[in-house]
Structure formats: C-alpha cells, structure tokens
C-alpha atoms as a PDB file:
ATOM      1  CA  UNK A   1     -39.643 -51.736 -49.708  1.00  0.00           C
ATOM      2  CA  UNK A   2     -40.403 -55.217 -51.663  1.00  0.00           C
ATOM      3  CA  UNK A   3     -44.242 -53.495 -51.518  1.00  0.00           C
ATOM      4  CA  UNK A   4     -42.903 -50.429 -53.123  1.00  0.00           C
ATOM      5  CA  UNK A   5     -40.957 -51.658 -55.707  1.00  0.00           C
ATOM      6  CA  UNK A   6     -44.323 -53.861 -57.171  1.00  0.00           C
ATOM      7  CA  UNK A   7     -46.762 -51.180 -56.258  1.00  0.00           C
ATOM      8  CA  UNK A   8     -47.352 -47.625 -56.552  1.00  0.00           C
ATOM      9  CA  UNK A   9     -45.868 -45.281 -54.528  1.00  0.00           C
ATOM     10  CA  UNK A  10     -48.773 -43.148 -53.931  1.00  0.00           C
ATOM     11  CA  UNK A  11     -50.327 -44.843 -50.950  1.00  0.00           C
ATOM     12  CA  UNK A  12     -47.218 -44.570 -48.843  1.00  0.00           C
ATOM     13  CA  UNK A  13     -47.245 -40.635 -50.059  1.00  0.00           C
ATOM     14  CA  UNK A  14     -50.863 -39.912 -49.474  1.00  0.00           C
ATOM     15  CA  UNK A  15     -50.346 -41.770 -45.453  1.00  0.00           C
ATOM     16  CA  UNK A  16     -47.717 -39.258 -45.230  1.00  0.00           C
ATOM     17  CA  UNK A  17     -49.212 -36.320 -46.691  1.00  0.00           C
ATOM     18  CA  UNK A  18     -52.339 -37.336 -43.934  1.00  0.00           C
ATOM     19  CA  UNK A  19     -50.383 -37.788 -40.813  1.00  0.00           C
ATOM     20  CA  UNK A  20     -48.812 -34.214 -41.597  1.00  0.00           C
ATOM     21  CA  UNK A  21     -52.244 -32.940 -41.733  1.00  0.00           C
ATOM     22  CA  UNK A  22     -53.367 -34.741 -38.609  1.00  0.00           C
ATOM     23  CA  UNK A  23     -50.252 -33.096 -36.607  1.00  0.00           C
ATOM     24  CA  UNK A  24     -50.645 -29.751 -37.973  1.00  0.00           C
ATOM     25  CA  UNK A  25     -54.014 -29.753 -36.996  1.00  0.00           C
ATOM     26  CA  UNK A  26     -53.181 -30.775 -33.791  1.00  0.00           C
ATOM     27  CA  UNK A  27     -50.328 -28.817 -32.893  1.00  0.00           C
ATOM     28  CA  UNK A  28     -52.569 -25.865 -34.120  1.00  0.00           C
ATOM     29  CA  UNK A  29     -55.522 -26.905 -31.665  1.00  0.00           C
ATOM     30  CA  UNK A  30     -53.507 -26.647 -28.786  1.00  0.00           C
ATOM     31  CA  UNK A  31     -53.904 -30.178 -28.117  1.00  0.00           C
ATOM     32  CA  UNK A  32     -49.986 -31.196 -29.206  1.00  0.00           C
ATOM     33  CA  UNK A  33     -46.631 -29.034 -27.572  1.00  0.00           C
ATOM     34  CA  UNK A  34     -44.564 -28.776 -30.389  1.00  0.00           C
ATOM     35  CA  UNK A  35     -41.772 -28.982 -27.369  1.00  0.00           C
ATOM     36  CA  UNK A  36     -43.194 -31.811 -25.838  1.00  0.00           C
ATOM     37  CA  UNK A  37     -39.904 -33.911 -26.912  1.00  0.00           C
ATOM     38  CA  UNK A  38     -37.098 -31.391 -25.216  1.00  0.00           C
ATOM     39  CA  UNK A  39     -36.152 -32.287 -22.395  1.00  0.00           C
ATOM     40  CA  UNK A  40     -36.395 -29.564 -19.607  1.00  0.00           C
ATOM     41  CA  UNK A  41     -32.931 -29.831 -19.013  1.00  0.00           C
END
C-alpha cells in the first residue's frame, strides 16, 4: 500500500485487468475447470 499511495494506481489495475484476461482465456480453452475448487463432496 506504501507503493500505492506514492505511485499511480494504474499498474496494480492494468496486472489485474491482465490476469482476468489470462483466466478467461483459459477457462474458455478448456484448459481451466471453473469447478476445479469445489470439493466433490
């Protein structure tokens, strides 16, 4: 936070924005389960 509060924001929002991407794309691919965290009870 002491990085945010002398620097811009916009790195930290454009990694986010990114990894988003990345999982969509992913998950879309086949190659993520959007499940995979349940547990199969």
């Amino acid at each position: 936070m002491k990085f945010i509060s002398h620097k811009s924001f916009m790195p930290f929002a454009w990694y986010r924005i990114a990894l988003g991407v990345v999982i969509i794309v992913l998950v879309s691919a086949g190659v993520l389960s959007p499940h995979a965290a349940e547990s199969g009870g």
